[in-house]
Protein backbone atom coordinates (compact mmCIF):
# COMPACT_ATOMS: atom_id res chain seq x y z
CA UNK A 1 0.00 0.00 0.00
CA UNK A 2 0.80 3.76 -0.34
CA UNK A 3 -0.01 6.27 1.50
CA UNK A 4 0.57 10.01 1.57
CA UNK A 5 2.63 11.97 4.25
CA UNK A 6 -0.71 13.98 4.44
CA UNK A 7 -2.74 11.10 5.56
CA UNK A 8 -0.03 9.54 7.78
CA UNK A 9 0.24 12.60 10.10
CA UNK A 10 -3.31 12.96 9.99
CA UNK A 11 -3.76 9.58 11.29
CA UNK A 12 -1.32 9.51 13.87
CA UNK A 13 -2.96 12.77 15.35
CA UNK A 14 -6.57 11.80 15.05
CA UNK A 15 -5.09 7.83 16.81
CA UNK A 16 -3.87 10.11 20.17
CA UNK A 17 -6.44 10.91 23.07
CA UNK A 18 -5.52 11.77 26.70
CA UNK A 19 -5.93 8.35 28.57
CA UNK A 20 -5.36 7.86 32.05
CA UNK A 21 -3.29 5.04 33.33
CA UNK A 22 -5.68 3.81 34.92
CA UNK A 23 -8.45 3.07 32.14
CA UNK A 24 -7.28 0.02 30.50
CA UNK A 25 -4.18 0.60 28.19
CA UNK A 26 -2.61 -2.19 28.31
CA UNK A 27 -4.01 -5.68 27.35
CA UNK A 28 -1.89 -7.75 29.60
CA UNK A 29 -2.71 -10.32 32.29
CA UNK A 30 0.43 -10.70 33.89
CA UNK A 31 0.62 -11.88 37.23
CA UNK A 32 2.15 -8.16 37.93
CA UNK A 33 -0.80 -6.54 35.64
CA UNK A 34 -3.57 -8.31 38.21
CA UNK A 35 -2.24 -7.19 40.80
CA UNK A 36 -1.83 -3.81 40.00
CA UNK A 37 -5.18 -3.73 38.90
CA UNK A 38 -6.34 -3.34 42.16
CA UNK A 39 -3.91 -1.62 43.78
CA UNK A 40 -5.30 2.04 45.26
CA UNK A 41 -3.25 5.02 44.21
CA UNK A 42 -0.16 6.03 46.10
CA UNK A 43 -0.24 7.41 49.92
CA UNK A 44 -0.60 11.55 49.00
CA UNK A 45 -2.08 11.14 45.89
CA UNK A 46 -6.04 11.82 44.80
CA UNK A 47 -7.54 9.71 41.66
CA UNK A 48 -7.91 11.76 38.74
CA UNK A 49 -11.18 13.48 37.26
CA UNK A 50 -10.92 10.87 34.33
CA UNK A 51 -10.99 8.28 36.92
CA UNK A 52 -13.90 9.54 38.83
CA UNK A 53 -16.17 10.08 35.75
CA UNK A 54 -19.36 7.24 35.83
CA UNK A 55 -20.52 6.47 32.54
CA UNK A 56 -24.31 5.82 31.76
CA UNK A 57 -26.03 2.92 31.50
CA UNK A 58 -26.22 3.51 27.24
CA UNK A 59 -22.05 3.18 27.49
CA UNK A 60 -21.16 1.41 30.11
CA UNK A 61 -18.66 -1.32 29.34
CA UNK A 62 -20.04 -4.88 29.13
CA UNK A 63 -17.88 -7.09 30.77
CA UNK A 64 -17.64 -9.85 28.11
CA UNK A 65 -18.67 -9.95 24.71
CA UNK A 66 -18.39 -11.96 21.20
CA UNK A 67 -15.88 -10.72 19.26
CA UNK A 68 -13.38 -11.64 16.17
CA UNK A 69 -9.72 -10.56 16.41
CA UNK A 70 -7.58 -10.77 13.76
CA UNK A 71 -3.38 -10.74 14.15
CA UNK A 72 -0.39 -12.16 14.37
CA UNK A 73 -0.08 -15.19 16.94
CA UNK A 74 3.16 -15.06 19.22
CA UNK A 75 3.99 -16.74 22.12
CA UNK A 76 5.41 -15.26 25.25
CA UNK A 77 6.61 -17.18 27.89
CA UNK A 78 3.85 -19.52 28.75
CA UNK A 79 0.85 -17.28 27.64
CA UNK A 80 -0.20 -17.20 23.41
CA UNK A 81 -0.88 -13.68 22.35
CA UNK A 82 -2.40 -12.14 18.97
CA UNK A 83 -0.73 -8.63 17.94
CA UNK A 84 -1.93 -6.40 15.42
CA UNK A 85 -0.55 -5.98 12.14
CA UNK A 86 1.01 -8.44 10.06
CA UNK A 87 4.98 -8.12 12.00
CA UNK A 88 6.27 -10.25 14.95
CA UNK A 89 7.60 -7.97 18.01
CA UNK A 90 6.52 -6.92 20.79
CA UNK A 91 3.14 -5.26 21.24
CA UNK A 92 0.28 -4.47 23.45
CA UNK A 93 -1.98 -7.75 22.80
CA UNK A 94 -4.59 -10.20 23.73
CA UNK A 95 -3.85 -12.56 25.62
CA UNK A 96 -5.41 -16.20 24.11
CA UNK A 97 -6.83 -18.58 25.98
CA UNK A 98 -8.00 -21.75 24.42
CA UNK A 99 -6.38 -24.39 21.81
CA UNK A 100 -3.53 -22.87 19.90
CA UNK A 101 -2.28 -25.07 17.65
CA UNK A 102 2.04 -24.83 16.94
CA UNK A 103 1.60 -24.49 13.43
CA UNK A 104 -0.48 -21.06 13.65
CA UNK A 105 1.88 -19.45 15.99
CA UNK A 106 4.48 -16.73 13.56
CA UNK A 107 8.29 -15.79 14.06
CA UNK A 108 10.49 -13.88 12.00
CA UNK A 109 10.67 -15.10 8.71
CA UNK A 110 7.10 -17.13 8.98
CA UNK A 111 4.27 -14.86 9.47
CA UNK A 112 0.76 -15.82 9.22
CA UNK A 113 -3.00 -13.47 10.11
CA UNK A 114 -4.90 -15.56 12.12
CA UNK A 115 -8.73 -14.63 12.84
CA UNK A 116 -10.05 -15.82 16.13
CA UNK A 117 -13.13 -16.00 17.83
CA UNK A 118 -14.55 -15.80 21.21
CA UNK A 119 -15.06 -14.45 24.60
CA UNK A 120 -13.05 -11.01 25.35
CA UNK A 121 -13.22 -8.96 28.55
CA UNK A 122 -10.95 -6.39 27.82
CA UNK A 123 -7.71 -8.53 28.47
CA UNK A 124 -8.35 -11.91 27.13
CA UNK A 125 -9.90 -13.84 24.48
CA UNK A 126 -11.18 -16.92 25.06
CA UNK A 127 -11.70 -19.22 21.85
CA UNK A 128 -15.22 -20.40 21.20
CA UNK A 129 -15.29 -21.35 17.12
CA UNK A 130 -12.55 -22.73 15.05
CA UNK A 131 -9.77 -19.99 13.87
CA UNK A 132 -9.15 -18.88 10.32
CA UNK A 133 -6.60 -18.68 8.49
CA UNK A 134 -6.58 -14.94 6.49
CA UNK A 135 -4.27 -13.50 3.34
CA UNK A 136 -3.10 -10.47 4.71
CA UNK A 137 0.36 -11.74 5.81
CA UNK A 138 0.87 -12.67 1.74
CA UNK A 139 2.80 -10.42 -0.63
CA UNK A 140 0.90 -8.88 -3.67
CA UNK A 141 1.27 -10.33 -6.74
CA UNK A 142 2.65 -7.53 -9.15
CA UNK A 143 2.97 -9.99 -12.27
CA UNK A 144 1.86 -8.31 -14.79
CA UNK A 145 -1.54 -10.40 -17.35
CA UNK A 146 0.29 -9.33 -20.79
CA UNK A 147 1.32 -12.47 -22.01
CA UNK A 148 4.28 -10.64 -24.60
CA UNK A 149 5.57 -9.09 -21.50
CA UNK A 150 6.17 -12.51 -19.37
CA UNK A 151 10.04 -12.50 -19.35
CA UNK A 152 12.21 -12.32 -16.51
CA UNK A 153 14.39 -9.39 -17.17
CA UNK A 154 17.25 -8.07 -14.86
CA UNK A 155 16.56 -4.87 -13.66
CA UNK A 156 15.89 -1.72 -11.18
CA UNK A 157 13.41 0.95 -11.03
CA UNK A 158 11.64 2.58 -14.13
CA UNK A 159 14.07 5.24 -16.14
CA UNK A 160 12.27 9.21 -15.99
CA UNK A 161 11.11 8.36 -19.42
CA UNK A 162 9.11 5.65 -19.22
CA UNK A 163 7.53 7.41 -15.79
CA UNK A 164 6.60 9.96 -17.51
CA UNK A 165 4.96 8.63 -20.54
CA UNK A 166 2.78 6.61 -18.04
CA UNK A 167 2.06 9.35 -15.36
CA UNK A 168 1.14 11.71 -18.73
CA UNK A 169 -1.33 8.47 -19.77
CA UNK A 170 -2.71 8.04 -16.40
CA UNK A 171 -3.61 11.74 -15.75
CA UNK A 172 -5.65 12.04 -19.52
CA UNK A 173 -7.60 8.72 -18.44
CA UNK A 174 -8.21 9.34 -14.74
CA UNK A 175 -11.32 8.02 -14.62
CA UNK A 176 -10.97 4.80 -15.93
CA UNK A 177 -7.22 4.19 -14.47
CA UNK A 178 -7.58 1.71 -11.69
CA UNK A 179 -3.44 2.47 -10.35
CA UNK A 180 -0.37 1.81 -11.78
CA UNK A 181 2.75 -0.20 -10.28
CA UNK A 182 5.97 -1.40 -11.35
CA UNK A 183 6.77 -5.07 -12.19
CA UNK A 184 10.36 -5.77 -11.47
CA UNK A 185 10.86 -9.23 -12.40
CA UNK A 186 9.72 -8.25 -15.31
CA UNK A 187 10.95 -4.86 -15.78
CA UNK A 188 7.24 -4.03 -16.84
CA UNK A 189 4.93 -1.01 -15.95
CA UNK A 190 1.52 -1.86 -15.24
CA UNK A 191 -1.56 0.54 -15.66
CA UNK A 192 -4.60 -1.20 -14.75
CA UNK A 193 -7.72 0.40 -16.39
CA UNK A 194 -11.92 -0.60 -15.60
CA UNK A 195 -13.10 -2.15 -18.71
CA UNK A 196 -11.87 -3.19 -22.27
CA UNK A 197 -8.43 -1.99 -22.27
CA UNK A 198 -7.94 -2.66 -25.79
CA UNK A 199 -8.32 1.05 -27.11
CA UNK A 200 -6.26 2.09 -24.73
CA UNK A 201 -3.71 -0.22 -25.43
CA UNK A 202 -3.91 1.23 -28.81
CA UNK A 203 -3.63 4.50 -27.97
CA UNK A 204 -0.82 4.28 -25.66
CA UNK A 205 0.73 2.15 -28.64
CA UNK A 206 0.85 4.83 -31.19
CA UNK A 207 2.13 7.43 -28.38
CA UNK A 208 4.91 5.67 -27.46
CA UNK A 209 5.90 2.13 -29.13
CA UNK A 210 8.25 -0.56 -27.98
CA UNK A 211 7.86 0.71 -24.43
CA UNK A 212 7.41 -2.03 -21.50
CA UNK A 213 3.77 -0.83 -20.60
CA UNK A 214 1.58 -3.54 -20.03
CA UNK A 215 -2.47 -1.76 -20.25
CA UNK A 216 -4.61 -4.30 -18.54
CA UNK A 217 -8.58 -4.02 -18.17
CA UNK A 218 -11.59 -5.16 -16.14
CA UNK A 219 -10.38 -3.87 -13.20
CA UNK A 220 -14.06 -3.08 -10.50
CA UNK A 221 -13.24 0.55 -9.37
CA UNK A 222 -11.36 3.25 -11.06
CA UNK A 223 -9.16 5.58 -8.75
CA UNK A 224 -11.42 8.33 -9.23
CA UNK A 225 -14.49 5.89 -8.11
CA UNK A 226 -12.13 4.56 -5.27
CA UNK A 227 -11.66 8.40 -3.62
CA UNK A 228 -15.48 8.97 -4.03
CA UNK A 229 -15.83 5.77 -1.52
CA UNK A 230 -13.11 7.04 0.34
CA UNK A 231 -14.77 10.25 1.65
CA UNK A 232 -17.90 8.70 2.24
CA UNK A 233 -15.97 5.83 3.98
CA UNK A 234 -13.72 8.71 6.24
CA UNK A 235 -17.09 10.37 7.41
CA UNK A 236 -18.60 7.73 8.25
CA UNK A 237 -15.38 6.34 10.56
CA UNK A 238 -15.50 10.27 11.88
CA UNK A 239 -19.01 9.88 12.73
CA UNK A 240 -18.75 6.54 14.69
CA UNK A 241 -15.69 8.08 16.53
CA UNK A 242 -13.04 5.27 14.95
CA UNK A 243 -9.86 4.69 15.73
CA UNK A 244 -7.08 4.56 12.46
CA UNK A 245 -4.58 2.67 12.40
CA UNK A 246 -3.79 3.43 8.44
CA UNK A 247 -5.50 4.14 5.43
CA UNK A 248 -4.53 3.58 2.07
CA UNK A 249 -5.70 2.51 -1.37
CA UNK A 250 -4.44 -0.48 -2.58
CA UNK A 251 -3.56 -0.77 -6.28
CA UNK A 252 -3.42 -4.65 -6.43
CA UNK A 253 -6.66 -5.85 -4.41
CA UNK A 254 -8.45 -2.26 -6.07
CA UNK A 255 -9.68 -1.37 -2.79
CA UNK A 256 -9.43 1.95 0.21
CA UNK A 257 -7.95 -0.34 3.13
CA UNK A 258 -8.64 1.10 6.64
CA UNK A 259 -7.09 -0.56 9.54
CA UNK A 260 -8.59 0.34 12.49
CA UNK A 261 -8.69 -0.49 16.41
CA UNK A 262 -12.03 -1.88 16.75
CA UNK A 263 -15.00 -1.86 14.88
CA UNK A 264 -18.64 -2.75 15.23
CA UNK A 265 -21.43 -4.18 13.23
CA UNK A 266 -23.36 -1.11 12.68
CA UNK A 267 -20.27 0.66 11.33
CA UNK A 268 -19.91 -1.62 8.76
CA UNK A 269 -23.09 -2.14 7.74
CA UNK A 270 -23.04 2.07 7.04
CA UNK A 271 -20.11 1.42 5.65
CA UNK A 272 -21.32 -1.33 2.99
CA UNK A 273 -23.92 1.23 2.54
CA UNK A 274 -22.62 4.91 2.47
CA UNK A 275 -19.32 3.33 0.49
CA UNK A 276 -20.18 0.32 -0.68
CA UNK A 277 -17.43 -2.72 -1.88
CA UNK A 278 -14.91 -0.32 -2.52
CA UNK A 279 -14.10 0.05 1.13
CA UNK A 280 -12.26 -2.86 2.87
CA UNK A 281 -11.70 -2.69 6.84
CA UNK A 282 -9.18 -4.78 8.67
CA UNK A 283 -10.16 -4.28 12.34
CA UNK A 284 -7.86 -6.06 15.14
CA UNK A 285 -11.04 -6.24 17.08
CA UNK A 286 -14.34 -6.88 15.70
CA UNK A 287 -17.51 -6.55 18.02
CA UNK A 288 -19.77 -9.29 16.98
CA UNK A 289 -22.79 -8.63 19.70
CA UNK A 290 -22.14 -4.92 21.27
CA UNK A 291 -21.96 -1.63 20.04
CA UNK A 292 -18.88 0.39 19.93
CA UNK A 293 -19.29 2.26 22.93
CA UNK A 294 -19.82 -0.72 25.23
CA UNK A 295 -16.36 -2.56 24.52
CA UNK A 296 -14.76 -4.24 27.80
CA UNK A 297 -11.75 -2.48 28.96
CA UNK A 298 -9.07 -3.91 31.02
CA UNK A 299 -8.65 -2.98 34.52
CA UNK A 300 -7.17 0.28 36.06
CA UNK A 301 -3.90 0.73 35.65
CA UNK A 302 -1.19 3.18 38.01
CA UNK A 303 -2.47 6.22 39.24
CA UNK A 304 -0.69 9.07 36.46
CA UNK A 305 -3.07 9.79 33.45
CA UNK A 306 -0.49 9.18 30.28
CA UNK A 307 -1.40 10.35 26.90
CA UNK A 308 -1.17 7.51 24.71
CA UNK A 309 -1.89 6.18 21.52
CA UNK A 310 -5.49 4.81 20.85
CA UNK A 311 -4.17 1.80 18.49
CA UNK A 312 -1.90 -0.24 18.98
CA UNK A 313 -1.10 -0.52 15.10
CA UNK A 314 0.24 2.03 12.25
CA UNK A 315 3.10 3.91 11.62
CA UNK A 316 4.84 6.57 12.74
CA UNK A 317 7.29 9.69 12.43
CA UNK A 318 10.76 8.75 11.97
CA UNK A 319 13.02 11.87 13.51
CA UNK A 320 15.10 11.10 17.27
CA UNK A 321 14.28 13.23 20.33
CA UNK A 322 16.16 12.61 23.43
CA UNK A 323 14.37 14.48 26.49
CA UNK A 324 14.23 14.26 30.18
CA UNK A 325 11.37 12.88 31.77
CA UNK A 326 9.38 14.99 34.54
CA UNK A 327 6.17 15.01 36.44
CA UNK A 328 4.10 17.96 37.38
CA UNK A 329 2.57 16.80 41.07
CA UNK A 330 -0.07 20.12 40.88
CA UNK A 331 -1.62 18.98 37.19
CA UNK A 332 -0.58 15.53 38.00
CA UNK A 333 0.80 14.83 34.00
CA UNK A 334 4.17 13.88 32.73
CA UNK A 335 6.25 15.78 30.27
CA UNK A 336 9.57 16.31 28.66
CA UNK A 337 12.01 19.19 28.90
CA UNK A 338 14.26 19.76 25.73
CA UNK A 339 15.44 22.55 26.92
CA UNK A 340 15.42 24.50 29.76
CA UNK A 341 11.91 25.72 30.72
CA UNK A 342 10.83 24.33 27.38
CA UNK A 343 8.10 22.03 28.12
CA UNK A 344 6.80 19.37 25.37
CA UNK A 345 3.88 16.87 26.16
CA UNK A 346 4.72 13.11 25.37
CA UNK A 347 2.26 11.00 23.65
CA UNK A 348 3.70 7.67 24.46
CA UNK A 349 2.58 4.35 22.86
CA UNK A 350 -0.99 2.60 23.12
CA UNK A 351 -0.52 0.64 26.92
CA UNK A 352 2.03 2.27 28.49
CA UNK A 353 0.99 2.96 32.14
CA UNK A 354 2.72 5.13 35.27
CA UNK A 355 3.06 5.32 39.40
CA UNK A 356 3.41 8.40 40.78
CA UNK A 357 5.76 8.05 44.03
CA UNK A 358 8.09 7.94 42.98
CA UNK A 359 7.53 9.21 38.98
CA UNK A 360 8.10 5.46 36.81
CA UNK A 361 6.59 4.80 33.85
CA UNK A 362 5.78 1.25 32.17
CA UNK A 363 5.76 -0.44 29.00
CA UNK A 364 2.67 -2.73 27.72
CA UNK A 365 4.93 -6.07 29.05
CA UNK A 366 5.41 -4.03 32.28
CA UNK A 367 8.89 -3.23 31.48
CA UNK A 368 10.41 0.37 32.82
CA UNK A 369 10.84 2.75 30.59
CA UNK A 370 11.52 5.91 32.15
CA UNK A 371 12.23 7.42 35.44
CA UNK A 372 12.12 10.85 36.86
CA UNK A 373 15.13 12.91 35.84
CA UNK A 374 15.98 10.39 33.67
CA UNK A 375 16.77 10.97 29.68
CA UNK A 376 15.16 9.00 27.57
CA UNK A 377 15.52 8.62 23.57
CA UNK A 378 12.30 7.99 21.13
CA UNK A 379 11.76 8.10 17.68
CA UNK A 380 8.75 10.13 16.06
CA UNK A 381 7.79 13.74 15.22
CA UNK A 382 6.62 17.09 17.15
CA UNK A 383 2.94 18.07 16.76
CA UNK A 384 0.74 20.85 17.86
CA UNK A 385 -1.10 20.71 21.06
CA UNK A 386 -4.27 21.83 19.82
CA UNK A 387 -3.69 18.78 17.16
CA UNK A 388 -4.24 16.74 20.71
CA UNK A 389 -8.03 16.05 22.09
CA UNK A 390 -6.57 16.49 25.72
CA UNK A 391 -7.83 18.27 28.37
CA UNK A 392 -4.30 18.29 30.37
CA UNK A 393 -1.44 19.68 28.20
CA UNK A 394 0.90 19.77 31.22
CA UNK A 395 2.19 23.49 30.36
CA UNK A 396 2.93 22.47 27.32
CA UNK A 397 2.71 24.13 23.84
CA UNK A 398 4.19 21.00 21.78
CA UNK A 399 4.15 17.44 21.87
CA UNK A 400 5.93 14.41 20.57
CA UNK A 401 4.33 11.44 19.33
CA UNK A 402 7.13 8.82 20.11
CA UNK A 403 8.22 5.51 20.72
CA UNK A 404 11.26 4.11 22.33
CA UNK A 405 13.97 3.39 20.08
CA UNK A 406 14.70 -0.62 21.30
CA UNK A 407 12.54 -2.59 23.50
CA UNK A 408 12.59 -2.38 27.14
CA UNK A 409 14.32 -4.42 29.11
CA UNK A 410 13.42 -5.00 32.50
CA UNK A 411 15.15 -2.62 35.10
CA UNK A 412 12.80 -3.94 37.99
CA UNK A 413 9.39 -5.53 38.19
CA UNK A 414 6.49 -3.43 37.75
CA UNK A 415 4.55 -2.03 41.32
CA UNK A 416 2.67 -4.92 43.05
């Protein structure tokens, strides 16, 4: 897929919403996780607004439901867990619980998208109907269907020329051009057109002949007919209030891809609606029974509201900040310094968690990240605060959407 930078900052803002500790980031049920769970906030310190607010009775969390999740399968230590995505790290999973058979379970170098079904509460899924195996882990076929352009030729990327011929093409038949990619094996361009494509085969023929352009036809949706969809498709996802991962059109399956947090039944019904088959969503979690705003969440977490993430998927900025961490005991919020006096709010990945006496903050697998006083190094890029839906800036007028540059290792066990 390809996406523009446009879209990918977009994203990444509209994924970030002040979350307190304490309301179910992470998805773990480590022993450590349980226990803080239920721990009360530190001696001195008061529970947040956030924590104190009492839903009604029209969103109150369920505390199970049906749903389908759909990830990678990894195992850690003794526990199976599904992760978004179609990569094998670390991540802020599921835990499963149920029959996981060896073969389904992916490691660098064998990946395979698993769908499962069953029983979550906010931390675990338990297995209730056979698991399916998906495609998204496969790589797209970019073979080109002209049989006189089959052989394997040696090669890199296109030359300016032949770019140029075909972005010149593509622009005077925008709205039958379905995308356009590059064949390397075969040292082919590809323009894929809804359709006959014989005329303009033809056309494209007497422009420029001998060139390796291969004009093939019947595609469903042209690109003009696939950003239509798409704007229905992003107002409806505004309107339900969900989560991005990504979003991208896809020039090989012809479809807008959205990859998103969760998702419910009504949303995609409006979706097959307001959109129709143009739109394809890949949801980690899939409500089969509830409505969005009755999901289970895990339980409380520390006693510092973070700002976090709201997926656990998608990409990110790519520059290096190293900052010292600090907390602010008045506003009770975390933040960086730069520089001298120079606040900047961190926006630190979906499930990471924090104590507040003394000031440590926590990975999704309970590792420590960061201390008090302590410098710290993460990758990603500097946004806005009024880019931010939060309510507690911590004094700041910036913030940085981040995550650590290698994966924690534990320094000590999280608070019991």
């Amino acid at each position: 897929m390809v996406m523009d930078t446009v879209r990918v900052l977009a994203i990444l803002v509209s994924a970030l919403l002040a979350i307190p500790a304490s309301s179910g980031c992470g998805e773990r049920a480590s022993p450590s996780s349980a226990a803080t769970a239920q721990r009360a906030p530190a001696e001195g310190n008061q529970p947040s607004p956030a924590r104190e607010h009492q839903p009604s009775s029209e969103t109150t969390p369920v505390t199970s439901t049906r749903v389908t999740v759909t990830g990678v399968l990894e195992r850690r230590g003794d526990q199976v867990e599904i992760c978004p995505g179609r990569s094998v790290g670390p991540c802020p999973g599921i835990r499963v619980e149920g029959k996981v058979e060896d073969a389904w379970l992916s490691e660098r170098g064998k990946v395979s998208v698993w769908r499962l079904t069953g029983a979550y509460d906010g931390t675990t899924l338990v297995l209730d109907a056979p698991a399916q195996a998906t495609t998204l882990a496969n790589q797209p076929d970019y073979r080109n269907s002209c049989p006189e352009l089959q052989k394997h030729t040696r090669g890199g990327n296109p030359d300016l020329r032949l770019f140029e011929i075909v972005q010149a093409f593509v622009r005077e038949h925008t709205e039958r051009v379905a995308g356009e990619w590059w064949d390397r094996e075969r040292q082919t361009m590809v323009i894929w057109v809804t359709g006959d494509p014989a005329d303009l085969r033809r056309r494209l023929a007497e422009r420029a002949p001998g060139v390796r352009v291969c004009v093939q036809g019947q595609a469903r949706f042209s690109q003009a007919e696939l950003e239509r969809a798409r704007a229905q498709a992003d107002r409806v996802l505004a309107e339900r209030g969900i989560a991005l991962s990504s979003s991208a059109g896809d020039v090989v399956l012809n479809r807008v891809v959205y990859e998103v947090e969760v998702v419910d039944a009504r949303t995609l019904a409006q979706l097959a609606r307001d959109a129709g088959d143009a739109i394809a969503v890949v949801a980690f979690i899939e409500l089969l029974e509830q409505p969005l705003e009755r999901i289970p969440v895990a339980p409380a977490r520390g006693d510092v509201a973070l700002v976090t993430e709201k997926t656990r998927g998608g990409g990110g900025m790519s520059a290096l900040g190293r900052f010292t961490v600090h907390y602010d005991p008045e506003r009770r919020c975390v933040y960086f310094e730069s520089e001298p006096g120079e606040r900047l709010l961190p926006v630190w990945p979906y499930g990471f968690w924090a104590t507040a006496n003394p000031l440590r903050i926590f990975d999704y697998d309970d590792n420590l990240v960061g201390r008090a006083g302590e410098a710290i190094e993460l990758g990603g890029g500097q946004v806005e605060i009024e880019h931010l839906r939060t309510e507690n800036a911590c004094g700041a007028k910036l913030a940085w959407i981040g995550r650590p540059q290698a994966p924690a290792q534990p320094r000590s066990p999280a608070p019991r």
